[in-house]
N, C-alpha and C. Protein backbone atom coordinates (compact mmCIF):
# COMPACT_ATOMS: atom_id res chain seq x y z
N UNK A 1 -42.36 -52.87 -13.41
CA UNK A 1 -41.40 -53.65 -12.67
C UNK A 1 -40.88 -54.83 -13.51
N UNK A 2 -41.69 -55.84 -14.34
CA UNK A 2 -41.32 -56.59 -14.71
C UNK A 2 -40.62 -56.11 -16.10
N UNK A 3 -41.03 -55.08 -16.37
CA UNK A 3 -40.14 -54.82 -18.01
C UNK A 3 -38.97 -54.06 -17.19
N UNK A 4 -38.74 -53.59 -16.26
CA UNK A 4 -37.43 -52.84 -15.82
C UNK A 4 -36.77 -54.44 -15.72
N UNK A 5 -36.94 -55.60 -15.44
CA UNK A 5 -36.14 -56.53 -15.21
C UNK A 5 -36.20 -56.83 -16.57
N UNK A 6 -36.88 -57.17 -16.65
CA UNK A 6 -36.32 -57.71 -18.23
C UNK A 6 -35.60 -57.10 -19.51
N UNK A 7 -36.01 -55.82 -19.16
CA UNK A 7 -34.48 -55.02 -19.81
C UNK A 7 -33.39 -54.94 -19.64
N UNK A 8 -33.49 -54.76 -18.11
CA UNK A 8 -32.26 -55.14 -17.47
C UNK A 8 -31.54 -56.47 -17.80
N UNK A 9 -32.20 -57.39 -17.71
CA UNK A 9 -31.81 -58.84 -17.98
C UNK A 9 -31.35 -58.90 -19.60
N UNK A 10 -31.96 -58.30 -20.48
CA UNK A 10 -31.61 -58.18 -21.58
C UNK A 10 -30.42 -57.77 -22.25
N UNK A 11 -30.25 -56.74 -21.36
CA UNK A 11 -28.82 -55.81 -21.48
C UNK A 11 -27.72 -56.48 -21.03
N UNK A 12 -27.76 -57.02 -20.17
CA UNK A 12 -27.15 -58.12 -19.32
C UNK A 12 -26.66 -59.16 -20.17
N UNK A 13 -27.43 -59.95 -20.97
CA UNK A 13 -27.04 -60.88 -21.62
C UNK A 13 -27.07 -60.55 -23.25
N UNK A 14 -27.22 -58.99 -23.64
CA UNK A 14 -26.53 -58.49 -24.77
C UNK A 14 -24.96 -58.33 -24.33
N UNK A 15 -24.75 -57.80 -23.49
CA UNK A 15 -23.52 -57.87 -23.26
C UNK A 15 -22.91 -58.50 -23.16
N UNK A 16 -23.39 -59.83 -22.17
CA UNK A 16 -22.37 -61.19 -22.97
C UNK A 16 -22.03 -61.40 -23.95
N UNK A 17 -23.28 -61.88 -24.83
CA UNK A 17 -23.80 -62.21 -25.90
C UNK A 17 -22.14 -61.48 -27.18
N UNK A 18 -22.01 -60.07 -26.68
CA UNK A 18 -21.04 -59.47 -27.38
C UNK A 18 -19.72 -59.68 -26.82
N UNK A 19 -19.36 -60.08 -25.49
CA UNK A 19 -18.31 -60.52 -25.10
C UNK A 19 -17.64 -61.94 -25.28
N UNK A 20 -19.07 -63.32 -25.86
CA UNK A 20 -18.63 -64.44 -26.52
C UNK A 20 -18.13 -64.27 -28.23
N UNK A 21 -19.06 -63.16 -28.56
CA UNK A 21 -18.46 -62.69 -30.03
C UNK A 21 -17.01 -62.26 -30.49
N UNK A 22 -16.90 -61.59 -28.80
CA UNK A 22 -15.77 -61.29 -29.30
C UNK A 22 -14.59 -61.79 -29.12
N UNK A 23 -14.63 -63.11 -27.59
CA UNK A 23 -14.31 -64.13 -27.73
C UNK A 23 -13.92 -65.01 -28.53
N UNK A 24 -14.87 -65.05 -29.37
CA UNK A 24 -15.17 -66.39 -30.10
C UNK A 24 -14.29 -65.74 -31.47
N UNK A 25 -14.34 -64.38 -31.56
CA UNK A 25 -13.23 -63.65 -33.00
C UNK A 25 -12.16 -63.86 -32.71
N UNK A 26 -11.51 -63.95 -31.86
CA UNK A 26 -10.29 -63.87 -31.31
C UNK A 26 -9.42 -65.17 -30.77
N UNK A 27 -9.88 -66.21 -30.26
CA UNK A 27 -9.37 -67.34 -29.58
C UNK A 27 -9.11 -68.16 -30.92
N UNK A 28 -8.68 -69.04 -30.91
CA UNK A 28 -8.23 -69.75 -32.04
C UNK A 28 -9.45 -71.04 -31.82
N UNK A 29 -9.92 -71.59 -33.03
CA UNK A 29 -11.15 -72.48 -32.84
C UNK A 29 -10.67 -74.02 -31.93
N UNK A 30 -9.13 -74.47 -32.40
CA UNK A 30 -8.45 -75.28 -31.68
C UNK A 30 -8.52 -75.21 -30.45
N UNK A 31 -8.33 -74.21 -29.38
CA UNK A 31 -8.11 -73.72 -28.31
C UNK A 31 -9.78 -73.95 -27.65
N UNK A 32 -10.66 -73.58 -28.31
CA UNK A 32 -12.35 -73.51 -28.12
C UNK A 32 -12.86 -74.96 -27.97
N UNK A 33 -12.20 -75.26 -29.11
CA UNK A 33 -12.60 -77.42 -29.26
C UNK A 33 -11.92 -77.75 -28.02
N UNK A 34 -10.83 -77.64 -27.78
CA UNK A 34 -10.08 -77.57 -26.47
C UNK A 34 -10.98 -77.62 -25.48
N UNK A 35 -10.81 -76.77 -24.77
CA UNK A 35 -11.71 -76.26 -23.74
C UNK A 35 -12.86 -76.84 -23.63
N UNK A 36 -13.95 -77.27 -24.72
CA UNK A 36 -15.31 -77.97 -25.13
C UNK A 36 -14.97 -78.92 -24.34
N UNK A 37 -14.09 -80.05 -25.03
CA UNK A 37 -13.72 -81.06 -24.86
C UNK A 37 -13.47 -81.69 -23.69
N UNK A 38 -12.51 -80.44 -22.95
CA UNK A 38 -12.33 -80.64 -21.41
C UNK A 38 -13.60 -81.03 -20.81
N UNK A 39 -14.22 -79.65 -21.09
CA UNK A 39 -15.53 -79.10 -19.93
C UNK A 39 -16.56 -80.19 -20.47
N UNK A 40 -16.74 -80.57 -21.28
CA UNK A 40 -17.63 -82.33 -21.51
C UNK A 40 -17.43 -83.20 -21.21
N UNK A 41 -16.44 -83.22 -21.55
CA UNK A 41 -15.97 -84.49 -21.23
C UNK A 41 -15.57 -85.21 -19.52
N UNK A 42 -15.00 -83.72 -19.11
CA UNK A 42 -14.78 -84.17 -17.00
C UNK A 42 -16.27 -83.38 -16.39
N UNK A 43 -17.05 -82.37 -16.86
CA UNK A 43 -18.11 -82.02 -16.09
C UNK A 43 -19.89 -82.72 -16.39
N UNK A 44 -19.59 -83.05 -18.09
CA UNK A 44 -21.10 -83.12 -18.29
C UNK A 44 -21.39 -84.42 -19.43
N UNK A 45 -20.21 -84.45 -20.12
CA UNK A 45 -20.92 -85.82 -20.71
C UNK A 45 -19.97 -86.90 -20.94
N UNK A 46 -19.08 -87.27 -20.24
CA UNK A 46 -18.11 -88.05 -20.36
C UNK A 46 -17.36 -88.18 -21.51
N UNK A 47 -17.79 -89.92 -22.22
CA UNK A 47 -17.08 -90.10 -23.71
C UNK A 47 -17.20 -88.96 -24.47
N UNK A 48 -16.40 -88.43 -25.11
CA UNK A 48 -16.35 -87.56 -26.67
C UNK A 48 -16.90 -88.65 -27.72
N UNK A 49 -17.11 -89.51 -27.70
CA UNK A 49 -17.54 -90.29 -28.65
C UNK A 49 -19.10 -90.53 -28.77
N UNK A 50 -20.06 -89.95 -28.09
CA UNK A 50 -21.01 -89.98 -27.41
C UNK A 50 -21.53 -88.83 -29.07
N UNK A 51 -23.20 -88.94 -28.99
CA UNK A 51 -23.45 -87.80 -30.40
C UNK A 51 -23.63 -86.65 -29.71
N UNK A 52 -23.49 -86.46 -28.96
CA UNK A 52 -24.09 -85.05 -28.47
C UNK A 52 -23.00 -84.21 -28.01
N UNK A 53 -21.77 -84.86 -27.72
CA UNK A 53 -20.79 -84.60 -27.53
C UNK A 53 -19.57 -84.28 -28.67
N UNK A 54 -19.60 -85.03 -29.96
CA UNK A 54 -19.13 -84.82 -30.57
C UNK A 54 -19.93 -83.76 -31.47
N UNK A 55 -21.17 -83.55 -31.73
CA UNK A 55 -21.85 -82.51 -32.01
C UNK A 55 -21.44 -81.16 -31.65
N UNK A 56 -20.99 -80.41 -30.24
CA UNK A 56 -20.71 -79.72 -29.75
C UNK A 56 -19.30 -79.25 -29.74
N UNK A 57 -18.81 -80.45 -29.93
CA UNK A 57 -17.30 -80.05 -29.72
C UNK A 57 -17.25 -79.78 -31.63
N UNK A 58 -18.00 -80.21 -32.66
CA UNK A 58 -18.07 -79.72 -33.79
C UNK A 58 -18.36 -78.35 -34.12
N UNK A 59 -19.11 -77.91 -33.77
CA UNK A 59 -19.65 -76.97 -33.68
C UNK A 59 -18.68 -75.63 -33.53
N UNK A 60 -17.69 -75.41 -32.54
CA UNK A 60 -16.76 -74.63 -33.01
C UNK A 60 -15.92 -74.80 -33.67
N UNK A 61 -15.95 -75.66 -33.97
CA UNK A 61 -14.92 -75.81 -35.31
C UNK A 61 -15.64 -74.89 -36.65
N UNK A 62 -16.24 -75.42 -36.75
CA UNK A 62 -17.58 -74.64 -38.44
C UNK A 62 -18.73 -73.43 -36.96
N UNK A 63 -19.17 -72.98 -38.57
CA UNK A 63 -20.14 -72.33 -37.83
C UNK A 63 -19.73 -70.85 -37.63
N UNK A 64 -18.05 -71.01 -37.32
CA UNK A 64 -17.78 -69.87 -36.21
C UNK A 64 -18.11 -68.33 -37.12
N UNK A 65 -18.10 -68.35 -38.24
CA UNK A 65 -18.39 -67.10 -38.67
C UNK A 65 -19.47 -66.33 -38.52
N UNK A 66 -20.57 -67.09 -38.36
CA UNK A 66 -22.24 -67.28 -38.04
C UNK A 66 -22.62 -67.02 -37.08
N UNK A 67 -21.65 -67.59 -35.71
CA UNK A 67 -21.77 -67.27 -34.30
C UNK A 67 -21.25 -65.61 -34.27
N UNK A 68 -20.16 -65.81 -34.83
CA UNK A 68 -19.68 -64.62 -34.27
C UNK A 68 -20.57 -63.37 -34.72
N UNK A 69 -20.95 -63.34 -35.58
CA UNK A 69 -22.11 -62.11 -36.89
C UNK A 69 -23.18 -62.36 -35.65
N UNK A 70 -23.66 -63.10 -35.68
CA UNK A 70 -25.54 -63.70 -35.02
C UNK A 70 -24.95 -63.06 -33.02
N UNK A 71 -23.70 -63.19 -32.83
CA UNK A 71 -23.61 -62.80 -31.13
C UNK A 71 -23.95 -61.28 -31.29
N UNK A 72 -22.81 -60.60 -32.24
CA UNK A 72 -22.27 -59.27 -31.96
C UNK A 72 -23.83 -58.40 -32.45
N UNK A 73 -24.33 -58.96 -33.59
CA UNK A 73 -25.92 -58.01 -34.05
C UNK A 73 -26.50 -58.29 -32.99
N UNK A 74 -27.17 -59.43 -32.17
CA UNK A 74 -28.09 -60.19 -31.54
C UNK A 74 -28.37 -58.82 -29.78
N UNK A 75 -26.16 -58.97 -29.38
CA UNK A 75 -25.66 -58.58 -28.18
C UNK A 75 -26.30 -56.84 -28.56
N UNK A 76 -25.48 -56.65 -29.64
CA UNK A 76 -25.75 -55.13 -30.32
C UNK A 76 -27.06 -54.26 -29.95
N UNK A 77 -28.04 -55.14 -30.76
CA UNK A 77 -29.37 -54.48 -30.74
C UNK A 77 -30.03 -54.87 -28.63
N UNK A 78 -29.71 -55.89 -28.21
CA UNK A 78 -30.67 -56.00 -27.27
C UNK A 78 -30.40 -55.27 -26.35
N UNK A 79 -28.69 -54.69 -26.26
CA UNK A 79 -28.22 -53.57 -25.28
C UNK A 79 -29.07 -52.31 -25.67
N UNK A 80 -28.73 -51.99 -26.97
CA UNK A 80 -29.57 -50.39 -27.12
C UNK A 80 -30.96 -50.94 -26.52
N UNK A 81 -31.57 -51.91 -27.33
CA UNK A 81 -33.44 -51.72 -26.86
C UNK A 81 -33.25 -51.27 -25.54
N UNK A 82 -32.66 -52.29 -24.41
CA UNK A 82 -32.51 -52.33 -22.94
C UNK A 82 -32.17 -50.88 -22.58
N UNK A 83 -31.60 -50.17 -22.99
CA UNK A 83 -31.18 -48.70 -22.74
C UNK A 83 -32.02 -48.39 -23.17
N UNK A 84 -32.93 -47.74 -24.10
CA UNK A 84 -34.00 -47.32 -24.10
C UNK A 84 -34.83 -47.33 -23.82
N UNK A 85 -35.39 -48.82 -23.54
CA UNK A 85 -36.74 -49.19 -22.90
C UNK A 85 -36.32 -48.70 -21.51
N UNK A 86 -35.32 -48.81 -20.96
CA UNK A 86 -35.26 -48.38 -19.40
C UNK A 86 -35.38 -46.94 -19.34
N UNK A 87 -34.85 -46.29 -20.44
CA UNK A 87 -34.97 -44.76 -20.16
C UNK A 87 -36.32 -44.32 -20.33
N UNK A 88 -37.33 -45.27 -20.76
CA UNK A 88 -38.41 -45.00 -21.34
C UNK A 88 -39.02 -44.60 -22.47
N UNK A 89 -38.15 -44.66 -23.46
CA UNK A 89 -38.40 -44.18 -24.67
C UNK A 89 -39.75 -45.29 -25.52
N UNK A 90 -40.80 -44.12 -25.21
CA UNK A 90 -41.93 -44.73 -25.60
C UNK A 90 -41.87 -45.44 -27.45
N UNK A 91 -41.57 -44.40 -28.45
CA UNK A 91 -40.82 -44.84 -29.59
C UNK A 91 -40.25 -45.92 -29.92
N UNK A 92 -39.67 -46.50 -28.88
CA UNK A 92 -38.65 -47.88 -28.78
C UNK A 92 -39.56 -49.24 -28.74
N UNK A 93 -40.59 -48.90 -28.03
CA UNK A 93 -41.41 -50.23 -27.81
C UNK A 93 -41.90 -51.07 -28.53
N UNK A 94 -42.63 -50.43 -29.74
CA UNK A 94 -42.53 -51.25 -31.05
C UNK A 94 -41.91 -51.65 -32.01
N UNK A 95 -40.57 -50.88 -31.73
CA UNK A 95 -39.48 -51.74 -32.42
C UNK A 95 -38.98 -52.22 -32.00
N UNK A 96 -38.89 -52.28 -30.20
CA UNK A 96 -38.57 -53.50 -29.56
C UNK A 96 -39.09 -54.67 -29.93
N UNK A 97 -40.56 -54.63 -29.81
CA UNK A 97 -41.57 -55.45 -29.90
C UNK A 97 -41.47 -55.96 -30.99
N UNK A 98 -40.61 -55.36 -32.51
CA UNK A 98 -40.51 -56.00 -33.57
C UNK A 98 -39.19 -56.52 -34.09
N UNK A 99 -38.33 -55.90 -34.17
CA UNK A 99 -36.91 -56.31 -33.79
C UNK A 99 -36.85 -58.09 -33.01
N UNK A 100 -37.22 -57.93 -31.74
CA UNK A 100 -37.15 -59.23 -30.99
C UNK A 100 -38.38 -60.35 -31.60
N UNK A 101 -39.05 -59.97 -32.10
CA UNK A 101 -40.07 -61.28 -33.24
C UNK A 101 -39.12 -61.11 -33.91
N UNK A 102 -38.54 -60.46 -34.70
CA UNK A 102 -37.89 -61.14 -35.59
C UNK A 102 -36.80 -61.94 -35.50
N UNK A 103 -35.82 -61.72 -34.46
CA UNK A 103 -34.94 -62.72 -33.34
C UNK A 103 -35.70 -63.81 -33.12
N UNK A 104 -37.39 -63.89 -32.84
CA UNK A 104 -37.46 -65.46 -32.46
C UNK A 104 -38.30 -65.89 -33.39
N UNK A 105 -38.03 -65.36 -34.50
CA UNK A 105 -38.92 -66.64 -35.55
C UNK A 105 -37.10 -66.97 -36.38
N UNK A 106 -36.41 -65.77 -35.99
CA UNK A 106 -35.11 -67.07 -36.72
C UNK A 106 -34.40 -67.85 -35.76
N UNK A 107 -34.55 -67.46 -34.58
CA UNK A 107 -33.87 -68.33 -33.51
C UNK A 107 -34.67 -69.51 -33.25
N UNK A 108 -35.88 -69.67 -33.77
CA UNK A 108 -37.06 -70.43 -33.57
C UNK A 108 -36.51 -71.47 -34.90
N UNK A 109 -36.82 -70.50 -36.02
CA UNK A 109 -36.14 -71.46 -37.30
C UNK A 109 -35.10 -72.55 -37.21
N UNK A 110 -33.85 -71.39 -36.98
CA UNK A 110 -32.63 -72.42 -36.68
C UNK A 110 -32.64 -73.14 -35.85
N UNK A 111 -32.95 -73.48 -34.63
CA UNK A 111 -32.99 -74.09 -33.29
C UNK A 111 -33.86 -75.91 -33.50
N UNK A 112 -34.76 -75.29 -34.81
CA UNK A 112 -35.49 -76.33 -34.86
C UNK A 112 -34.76 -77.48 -36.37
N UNK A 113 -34.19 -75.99 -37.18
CA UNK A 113 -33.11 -76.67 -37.94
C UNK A 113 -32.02 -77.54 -37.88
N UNK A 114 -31.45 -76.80 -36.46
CA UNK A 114 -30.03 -77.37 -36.07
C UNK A 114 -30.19 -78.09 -34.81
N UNK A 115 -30.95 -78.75 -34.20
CA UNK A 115 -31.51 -78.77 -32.66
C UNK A 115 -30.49 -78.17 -31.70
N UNK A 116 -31.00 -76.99 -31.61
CA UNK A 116 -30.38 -75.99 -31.05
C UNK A 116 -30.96 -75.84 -29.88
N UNK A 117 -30.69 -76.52 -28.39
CA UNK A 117 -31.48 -76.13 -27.42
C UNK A 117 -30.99 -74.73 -27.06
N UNK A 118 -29.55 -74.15 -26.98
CA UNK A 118 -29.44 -72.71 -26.90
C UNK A 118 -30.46 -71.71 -27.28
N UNK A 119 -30.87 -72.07 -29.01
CA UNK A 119 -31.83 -71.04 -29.84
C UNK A 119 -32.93 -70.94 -29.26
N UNK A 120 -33.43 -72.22 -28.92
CA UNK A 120 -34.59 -72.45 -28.49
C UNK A 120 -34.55 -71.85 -26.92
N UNK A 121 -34.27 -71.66 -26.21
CA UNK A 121 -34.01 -71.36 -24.96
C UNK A 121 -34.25 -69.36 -25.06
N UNK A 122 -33.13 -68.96 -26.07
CA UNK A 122 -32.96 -67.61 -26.05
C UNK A 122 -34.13 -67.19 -26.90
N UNK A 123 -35.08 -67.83 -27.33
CA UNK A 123 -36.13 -67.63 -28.31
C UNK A 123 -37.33 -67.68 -27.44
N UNK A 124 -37.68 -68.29 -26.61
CA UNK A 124 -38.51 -68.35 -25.03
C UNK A 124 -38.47 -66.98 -24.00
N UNK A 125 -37.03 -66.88 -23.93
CA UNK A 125 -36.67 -65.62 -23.04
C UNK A 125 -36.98 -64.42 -24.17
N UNK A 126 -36.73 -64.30 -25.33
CA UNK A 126 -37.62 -63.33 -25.91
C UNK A 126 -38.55 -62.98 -25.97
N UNK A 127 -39.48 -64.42 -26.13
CA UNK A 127 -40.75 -64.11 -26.30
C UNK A 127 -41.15 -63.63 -24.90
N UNK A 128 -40.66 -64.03 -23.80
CA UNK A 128 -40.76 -63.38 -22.60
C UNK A 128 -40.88 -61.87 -22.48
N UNK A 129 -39.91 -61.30 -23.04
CA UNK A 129 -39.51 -59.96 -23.02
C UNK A 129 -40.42 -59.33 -23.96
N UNK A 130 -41.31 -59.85 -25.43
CA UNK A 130 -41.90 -58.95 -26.15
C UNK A 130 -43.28 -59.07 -25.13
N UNK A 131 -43.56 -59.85 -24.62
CA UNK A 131 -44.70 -59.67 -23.85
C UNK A 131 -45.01 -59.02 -23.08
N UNK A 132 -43.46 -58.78 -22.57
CA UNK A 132 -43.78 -57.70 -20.94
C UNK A 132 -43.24 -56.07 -21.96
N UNK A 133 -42.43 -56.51 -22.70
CA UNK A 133 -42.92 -55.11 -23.13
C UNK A 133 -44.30 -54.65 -23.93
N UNK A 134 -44.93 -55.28 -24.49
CA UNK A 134 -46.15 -55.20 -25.29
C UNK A 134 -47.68 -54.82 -23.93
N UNK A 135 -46.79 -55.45 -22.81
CA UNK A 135 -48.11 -55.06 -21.73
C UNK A 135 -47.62 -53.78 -21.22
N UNK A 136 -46.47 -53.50 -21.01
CA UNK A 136 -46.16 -51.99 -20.46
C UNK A 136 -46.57 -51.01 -21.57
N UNK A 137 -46.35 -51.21 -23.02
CA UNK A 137 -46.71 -49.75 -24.00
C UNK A 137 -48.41 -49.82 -23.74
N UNK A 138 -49.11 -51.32 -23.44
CA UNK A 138 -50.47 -50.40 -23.87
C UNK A 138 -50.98 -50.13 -22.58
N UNK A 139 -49.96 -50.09 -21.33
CA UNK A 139 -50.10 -49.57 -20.15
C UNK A 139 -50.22 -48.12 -19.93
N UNK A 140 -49.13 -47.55 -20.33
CA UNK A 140 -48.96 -46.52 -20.43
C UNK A 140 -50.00 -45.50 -21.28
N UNK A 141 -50.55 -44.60 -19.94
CA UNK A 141 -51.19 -43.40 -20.66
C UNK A 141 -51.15 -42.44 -22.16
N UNK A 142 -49.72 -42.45 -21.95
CA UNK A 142 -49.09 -41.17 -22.86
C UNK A 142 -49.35 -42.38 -24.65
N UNK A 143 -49.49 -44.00 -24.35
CA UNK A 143 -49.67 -44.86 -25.81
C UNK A 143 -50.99 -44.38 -26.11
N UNK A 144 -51.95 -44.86 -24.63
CA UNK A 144 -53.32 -44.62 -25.14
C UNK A 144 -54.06 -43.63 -25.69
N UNK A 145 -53.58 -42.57 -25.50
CA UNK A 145 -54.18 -40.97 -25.55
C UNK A 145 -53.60 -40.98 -27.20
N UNK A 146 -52.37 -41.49 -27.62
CA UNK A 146 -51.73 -40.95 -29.20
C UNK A 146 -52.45 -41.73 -29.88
């Protein structure tokens, strides 16, 4: 039950994940600072002059090549795992299980590089997900018996 959600959930936000990529290829970075700017400035942090604010609204400006590569692989791989792990493909589990460590020791890296509460956030919800999948493979009969 809990790895059917969390695949699910996974797939879910691979698919975003590939719909900000592809977003983020396409909109013009002006238009993005834009929008930042708005949505900080009237919903969440007032002054633009503020560091956390001008941090963010930096951020699409640079970067964007990085985002866009790191969404579309990130969105890429966590849809297939999620399709497989749901279909059950016993095969999948340890490269789920390895695939996503390797997502959170660099999302872990960068996050702590760049103070990235995003990285850090989507690096938590991973480690979430290798756990519940790591308890369902050595659940399963058909792991123990091979």
């Amino acid at each position: 039950m809990v790895l059917r959600l969390a695949a699910t959930l996974k797939g879910v936000d691979g698919a975003g994940q590939l719909l900000a990529a592809l977003l983020l290829a396409v909109v013009p970075p002006a238009a993005l600072t834009g929008l930042a700017n708005a949505v900080l400035t009237r919903d969440l942090l007032g002054d633009l002059d503020g560091g956390i604010a001008h941090r963010l609204t930096q951020h699409f400006a640079t970067g964007r090549g990085f985002a866009v590569a790191y969404l579309l692989a990130h969105g890429a791989v966590k849809i297939a795992l999620a399709f497989a792990l749901l279909r059950g493909r016993l095969a999948v589990y340890p490269v789920a299980c390895v695939v996503l460590a390797a997502f959170i020791v660099f999302e872990a890296a960068r996050a702590v590089r760049t103070g990235s509460v995003a990285l850090a956030v989507l690096a938590v919800i991973d480690v979430v997900v290798v756990v519940a999948v790591a308890r369902e493979l050595v659940r399963r009969p058909d792991f123990r018996q091979g």
